[in-house]
PDB file of N, CA and C in Angstrom:
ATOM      1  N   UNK A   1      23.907   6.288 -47.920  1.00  0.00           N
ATOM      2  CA  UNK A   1      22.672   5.774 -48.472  1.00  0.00           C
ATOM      3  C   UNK A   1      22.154   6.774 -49.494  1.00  0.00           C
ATOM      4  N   UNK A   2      22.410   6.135 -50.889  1.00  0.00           N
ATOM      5  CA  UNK A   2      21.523   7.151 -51.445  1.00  0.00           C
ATOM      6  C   UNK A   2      20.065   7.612 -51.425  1.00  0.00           C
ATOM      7  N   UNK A   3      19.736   8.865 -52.066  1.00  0.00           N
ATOM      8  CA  UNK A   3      18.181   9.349 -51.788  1.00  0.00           C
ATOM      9  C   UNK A   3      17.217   8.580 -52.430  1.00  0.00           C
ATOM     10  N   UNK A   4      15.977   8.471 -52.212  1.00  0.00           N
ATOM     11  CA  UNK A   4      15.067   7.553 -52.536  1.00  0.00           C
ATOM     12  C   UNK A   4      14.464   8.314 -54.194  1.00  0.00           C
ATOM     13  N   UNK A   5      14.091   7.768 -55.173  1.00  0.00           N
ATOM     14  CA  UNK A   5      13.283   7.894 -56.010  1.00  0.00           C
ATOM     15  C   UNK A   5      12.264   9.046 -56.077  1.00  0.00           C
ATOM     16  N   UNK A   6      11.403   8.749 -55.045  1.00  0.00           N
ATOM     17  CA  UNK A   6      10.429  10.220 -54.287  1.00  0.00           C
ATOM     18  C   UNK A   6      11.196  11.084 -53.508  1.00  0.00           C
ATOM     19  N   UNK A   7      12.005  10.962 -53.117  1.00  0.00           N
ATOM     20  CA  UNK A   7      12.874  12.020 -52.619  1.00  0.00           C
ATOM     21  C   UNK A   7      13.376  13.181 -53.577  1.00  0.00           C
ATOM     22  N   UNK A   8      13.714  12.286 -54.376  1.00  0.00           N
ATOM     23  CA  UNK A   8      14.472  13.524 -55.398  1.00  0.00           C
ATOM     24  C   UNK A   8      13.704  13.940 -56.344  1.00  0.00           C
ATOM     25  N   UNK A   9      12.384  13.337 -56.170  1.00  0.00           N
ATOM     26  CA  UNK A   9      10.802  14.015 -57.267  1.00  0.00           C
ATOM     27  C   UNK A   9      10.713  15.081 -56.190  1.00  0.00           C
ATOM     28  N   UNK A  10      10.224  14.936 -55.057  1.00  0.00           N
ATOM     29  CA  UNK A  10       9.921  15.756 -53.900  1.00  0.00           C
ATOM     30  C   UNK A  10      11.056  17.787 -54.090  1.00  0.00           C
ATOM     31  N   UNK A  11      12.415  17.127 -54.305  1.00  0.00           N
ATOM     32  CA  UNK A  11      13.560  18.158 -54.029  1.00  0.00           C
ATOM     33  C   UNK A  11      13.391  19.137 -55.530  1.00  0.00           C
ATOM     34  N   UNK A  12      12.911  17.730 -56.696  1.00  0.00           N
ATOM     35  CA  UNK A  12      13.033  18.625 -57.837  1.00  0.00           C
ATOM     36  C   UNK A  12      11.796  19.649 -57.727  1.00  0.00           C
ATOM     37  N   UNK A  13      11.211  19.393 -57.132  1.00  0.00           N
ATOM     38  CA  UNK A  13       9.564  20.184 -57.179  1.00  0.00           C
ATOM     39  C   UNK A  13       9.815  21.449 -56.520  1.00  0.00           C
ATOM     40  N   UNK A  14      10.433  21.719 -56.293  1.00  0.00           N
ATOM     41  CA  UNK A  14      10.455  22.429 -54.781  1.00  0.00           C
ATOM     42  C   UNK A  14      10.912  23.674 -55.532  1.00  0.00           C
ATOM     43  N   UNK A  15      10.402  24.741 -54.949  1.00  0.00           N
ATOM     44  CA  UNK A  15      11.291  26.160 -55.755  1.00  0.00           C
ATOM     45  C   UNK A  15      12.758  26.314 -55.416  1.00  0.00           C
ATOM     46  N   UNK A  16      13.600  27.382 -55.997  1.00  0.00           N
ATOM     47  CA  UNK A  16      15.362  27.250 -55.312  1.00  0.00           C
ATOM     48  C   UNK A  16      14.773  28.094 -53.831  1.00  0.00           C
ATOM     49  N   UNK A  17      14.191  28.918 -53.637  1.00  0.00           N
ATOM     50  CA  UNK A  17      14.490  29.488 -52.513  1.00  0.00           C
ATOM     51  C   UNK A  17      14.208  28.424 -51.068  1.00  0.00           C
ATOM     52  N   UNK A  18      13.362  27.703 -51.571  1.00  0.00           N
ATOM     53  CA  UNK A  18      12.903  26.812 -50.573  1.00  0.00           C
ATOM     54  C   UNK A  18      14.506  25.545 -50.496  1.00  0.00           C
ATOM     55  N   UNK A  19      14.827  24.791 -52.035  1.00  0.00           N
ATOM     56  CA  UNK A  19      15.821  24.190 -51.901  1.00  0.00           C
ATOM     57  C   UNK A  19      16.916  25.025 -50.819  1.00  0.00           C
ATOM     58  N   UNK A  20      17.166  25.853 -50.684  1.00  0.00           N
ATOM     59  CA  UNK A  20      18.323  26.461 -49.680  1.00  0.00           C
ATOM     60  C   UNK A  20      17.916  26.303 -48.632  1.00  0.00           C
ATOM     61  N   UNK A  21      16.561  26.229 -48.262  1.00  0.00           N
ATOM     62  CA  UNK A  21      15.725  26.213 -46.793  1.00  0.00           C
ATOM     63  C   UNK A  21      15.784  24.471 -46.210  1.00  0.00           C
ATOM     64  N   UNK A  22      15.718  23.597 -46.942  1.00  0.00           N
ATOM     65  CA  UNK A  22      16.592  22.426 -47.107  1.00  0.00           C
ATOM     66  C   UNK A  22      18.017  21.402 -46.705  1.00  0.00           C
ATOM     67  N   UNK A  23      18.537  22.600 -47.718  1.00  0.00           N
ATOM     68  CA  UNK A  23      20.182  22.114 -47.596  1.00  0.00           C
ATOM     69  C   UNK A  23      20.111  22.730 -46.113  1.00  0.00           C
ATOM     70  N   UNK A  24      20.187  23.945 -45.752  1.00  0.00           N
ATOM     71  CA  UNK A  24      20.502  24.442 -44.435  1.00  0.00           C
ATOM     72  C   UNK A  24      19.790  23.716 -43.100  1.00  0.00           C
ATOM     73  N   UNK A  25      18.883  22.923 -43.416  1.00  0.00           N
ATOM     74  CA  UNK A  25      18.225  22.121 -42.420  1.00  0.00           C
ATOM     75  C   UNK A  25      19.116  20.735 -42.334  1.00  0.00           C
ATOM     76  N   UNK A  26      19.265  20.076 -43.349  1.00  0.00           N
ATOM     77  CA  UNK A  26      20.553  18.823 -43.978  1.00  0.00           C
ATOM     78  C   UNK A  26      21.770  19.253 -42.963  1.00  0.00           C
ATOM     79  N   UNK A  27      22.266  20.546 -43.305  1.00  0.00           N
ATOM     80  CA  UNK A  27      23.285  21.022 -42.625  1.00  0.00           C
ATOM     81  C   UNK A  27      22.941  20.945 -41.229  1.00  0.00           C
ATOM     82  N   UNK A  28      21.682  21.319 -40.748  1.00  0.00           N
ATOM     83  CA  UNK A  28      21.555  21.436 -39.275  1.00  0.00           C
ATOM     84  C   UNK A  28      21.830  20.395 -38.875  1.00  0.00           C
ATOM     85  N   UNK A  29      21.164  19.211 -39.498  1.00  0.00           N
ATOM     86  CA  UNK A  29      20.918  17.791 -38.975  1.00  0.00           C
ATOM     87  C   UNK A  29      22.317  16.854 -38.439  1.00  0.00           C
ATOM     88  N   UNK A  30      23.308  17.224 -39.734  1.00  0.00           N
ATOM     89  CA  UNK A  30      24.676  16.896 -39.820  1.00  0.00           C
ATOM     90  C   UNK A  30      25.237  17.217 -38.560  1.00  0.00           C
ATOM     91  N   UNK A  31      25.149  18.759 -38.843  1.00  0.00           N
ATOM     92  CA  UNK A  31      26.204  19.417 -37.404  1.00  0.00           C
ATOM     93  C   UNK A  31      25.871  18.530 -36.127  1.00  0.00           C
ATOM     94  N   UNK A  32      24.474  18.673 -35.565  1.00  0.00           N
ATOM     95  CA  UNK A  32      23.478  18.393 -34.993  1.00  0.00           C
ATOM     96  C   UNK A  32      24.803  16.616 -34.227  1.00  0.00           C
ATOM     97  N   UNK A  33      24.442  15.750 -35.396  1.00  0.00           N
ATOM     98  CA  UNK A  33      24.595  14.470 -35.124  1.00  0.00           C
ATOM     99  C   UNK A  33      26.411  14.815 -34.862  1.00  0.00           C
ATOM    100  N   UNK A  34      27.028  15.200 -35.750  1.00  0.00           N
ATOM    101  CA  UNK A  34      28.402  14.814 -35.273  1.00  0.00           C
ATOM    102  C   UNK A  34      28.728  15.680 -33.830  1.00  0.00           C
ATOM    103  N   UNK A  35      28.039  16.949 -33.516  1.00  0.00           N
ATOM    104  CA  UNK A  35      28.110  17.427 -32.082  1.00  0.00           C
ATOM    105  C   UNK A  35      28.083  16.408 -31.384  1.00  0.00           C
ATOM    106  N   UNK A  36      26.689  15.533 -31.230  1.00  0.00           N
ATOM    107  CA  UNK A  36      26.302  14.636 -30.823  1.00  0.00           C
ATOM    108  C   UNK A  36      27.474  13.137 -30.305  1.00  0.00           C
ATOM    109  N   UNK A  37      28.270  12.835 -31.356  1.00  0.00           N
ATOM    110  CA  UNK A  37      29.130  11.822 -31.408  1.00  0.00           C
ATOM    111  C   UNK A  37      30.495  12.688 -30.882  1.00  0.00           C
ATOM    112  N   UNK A  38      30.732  14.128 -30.555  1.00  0.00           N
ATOM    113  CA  UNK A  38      31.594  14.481 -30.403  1.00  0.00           C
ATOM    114  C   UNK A  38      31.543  14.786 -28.463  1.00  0.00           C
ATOM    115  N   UNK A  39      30.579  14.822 -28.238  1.00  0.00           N
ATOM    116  CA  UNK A  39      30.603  15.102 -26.856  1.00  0.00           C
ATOM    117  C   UNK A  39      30.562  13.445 -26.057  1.00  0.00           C
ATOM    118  N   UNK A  40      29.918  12.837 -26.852  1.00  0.00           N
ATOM    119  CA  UNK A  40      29.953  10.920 -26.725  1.00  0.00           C
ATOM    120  C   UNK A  40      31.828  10.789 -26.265  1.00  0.00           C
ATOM    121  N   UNK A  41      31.666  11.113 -26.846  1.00  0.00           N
ATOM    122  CA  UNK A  41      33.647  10.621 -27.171  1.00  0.00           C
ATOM    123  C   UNK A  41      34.298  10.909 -26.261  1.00  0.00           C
ATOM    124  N   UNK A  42      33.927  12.690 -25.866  1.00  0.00           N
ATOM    125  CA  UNK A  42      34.970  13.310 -25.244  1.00  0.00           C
ATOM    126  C   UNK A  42      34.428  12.358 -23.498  1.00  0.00           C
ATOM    127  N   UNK A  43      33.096  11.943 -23.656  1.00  0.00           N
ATOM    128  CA  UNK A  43      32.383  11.876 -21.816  1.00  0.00           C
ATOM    129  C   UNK A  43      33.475  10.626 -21.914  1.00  0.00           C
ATOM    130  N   UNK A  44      33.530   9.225 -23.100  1.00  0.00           N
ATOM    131  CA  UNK A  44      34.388   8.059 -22.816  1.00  0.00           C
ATOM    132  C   UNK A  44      35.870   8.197 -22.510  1.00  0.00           C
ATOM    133  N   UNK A  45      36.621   9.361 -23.066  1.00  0.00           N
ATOM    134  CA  UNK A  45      37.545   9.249 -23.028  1.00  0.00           C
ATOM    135  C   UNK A  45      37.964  10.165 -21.734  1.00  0.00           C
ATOM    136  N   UNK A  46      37.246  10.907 -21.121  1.00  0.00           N
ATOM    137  CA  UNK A  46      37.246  11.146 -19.263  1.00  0.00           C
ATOM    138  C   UNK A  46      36.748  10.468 -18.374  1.00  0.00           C
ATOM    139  N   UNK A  47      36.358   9.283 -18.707  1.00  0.00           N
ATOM    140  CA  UNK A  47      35.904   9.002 -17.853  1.00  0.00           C
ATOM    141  C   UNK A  47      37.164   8.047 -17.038  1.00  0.00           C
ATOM    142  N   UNK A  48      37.875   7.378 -17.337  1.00  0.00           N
ATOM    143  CA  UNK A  48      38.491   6.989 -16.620  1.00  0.00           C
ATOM    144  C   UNK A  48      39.562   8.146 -15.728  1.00  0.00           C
ATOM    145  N   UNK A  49      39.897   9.340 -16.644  1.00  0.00           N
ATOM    146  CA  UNK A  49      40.229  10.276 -15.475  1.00  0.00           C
ATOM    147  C   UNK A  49      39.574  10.533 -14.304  1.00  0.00           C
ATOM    148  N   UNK A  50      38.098  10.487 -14.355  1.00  0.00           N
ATOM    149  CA  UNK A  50      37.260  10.939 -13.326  1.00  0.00           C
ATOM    150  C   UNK A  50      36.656  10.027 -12.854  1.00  0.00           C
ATOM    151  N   UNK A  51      37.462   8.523 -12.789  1.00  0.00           N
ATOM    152  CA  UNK A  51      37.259   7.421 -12.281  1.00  0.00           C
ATOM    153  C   UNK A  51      38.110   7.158 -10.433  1.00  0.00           C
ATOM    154  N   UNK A  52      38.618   8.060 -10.680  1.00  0.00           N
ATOM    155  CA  UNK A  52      39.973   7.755  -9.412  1.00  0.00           C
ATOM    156  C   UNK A  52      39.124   9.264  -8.415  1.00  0.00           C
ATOM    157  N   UNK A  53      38.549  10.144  -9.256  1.00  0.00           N
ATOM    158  CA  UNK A  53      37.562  10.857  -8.405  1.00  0.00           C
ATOM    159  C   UNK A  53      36.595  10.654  -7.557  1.00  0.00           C
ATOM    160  N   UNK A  54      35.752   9.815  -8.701  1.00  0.00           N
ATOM    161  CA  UNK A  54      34.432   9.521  -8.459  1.00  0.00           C
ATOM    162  C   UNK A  54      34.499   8.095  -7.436  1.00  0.00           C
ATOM    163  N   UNK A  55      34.909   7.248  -7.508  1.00  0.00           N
ATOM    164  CA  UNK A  55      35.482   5.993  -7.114  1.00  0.00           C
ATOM    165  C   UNK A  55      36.430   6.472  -5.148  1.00  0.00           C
ATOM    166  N   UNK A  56      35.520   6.221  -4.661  1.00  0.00           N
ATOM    167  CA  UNK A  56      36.459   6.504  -3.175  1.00  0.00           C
ATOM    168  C   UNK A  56      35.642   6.457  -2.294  1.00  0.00           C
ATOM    169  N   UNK A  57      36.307   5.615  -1.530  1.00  0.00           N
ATOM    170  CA  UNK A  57      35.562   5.574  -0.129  1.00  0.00           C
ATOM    171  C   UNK A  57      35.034   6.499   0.839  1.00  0.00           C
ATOM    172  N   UNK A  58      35.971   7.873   0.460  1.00  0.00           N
ATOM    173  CA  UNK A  58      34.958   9.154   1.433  1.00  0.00           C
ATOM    174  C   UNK A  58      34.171   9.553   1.375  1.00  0.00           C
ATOM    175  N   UNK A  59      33.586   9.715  -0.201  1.00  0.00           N
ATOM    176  CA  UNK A  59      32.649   9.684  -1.181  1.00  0.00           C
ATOM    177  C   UNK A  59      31.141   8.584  -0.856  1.00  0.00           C
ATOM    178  N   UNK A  60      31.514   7.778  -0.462  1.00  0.00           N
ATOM    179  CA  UNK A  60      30.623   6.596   0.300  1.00  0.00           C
ATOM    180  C   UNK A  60      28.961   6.819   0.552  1.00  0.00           C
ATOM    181  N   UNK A  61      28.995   8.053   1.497  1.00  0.00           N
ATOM    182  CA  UNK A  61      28.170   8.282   2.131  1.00  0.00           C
ATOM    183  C   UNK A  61      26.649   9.101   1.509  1.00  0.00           C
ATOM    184  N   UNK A  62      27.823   9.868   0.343  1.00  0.00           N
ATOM    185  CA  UNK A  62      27.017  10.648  -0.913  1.00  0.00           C
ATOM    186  C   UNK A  62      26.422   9.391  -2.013  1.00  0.00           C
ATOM    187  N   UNK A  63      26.662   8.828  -1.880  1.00  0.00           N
ATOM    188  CA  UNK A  63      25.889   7.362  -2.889  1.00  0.00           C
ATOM    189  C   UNK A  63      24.446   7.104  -2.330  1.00  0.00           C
ATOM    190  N   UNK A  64      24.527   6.933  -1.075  1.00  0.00           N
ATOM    191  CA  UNK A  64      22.842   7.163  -0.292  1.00  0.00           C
ATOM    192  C   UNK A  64      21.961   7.783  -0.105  1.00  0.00           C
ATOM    193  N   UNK A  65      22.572   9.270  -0.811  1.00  0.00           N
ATOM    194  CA  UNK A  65      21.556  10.511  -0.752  1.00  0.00           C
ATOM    195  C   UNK A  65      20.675  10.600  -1.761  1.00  0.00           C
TER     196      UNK A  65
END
């Protein structure tokens, strides 16, 4: 999605030292979200390993606690 109209009035205004204070927040946000989609992934793709764990009748009794 590109940036909005006022967005990029907003970025041009801005001094450079602050623009770096910016990008490095952009950057946070990024990292931030794909961490986010990366730990998503890894919980779907164990879970059926830790399906034959979690899943058992001896286990039974711990569901009521």
């Amino acid at each position: 999605m590109p940036a909005s109209p006022a967005l990029i009035e907003k970025l041009d205004s801005l001094p450079k030292h602050r623009l770096a204070e910016v990008e490095d927040f952009v950057d946070f946000i990024r990292q931030r979200d794909q961490d986010r989609t990366t730990v998503r992934s890894a919980g779907a793709v164990s879970m059926p390993a830790f399906a034959a764990v979690w899943e058992n009748t001896e286990d039974d009794a711990y569901d009521a606690v």
